[in-house]
Protein backbone atom coordinates (compact mmCIF):
# COMPACT_ATOMS: atom_id res chain seq x y z
CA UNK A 1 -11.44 -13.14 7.54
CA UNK A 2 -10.32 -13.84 3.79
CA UNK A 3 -8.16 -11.63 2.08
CA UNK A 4 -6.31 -10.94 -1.13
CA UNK A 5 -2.80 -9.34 0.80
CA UNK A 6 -1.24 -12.43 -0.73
CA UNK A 7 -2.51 -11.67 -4.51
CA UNK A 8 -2.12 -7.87 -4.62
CA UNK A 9 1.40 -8.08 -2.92
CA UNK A 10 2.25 -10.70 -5.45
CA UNK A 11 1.08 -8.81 -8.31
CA UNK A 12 3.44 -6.19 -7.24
CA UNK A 13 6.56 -8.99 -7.17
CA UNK A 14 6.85 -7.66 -3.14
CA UNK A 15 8.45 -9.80 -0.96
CA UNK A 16 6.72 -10.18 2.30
CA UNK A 17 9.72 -8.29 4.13
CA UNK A 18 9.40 -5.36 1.07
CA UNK A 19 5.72 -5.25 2.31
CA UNK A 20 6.07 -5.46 5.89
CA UNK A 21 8.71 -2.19 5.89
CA UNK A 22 6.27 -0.13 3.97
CA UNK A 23 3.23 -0.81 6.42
CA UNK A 24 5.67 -0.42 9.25
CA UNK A 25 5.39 -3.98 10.78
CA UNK A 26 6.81 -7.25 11.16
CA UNK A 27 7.03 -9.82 8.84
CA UNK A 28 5.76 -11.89 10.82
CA UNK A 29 2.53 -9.66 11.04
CA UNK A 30 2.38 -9.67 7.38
CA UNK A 31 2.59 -13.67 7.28
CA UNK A 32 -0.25 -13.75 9.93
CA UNK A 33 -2.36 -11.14 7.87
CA UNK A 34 -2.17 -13.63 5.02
CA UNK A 35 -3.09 -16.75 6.79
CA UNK A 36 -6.10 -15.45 7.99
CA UNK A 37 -4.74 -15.74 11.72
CA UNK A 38 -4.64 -12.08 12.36
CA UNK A 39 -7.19 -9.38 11.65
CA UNK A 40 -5.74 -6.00 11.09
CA UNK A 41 -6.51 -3.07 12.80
CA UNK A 42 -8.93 -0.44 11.25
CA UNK A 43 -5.65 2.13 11.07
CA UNK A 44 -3.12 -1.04 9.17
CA UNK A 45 -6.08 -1.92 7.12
CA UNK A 46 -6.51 1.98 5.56
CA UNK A 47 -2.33 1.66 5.10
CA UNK A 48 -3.05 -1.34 3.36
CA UNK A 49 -5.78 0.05 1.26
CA UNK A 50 -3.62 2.73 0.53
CA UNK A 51 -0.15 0.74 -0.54
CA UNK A 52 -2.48 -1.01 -2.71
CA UNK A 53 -4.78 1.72 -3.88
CA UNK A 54 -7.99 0.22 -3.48
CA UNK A 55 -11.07 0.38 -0.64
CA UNK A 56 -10.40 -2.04 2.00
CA UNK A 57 -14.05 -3.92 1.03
CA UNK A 58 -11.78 -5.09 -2.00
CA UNK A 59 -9.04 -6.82 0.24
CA UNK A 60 -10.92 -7.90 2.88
CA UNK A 61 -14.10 -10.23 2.56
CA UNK A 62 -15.69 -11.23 6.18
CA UNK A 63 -17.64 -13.83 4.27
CA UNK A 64 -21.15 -11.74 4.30
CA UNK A 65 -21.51 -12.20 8.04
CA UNK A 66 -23.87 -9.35 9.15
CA UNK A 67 -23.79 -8.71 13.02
CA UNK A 68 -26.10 -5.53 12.85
């Protein structure tokens, strides 16, 4: 799944560390959210939506797949 974790954290002059302490995970889980590697949960994505103040649809893009 895309994302813009790398742009909005970035925009914010965060370091990867800076963002992983206020979401309350690794590094390493941050790195993996911005490679693509790792999909958040539903609960880290709504932190994320709310560090960055904006609905999750506008940090995550899943590419218009439609499994319904």
């Amino acid at each position: 799944m895309r994302n813009r974790v790398p742009e909005l954290r970035r925009e914010r002059a965060w370091s990867q560390q800076q963002l992983a302490d206020v979401l309350g995970v690794s590094r390493q889980t941050v790195i993996s959210i911005e490679r693509g590697r790792f999909d958040p949960s539903l609960p880290l994505a709504f932190r994320l939506a709310r560090v960055f103040e904006c609905p999750i649809e506008a940090i995550f893009d899943d590419g218009g797949a439609t499994d319904m």
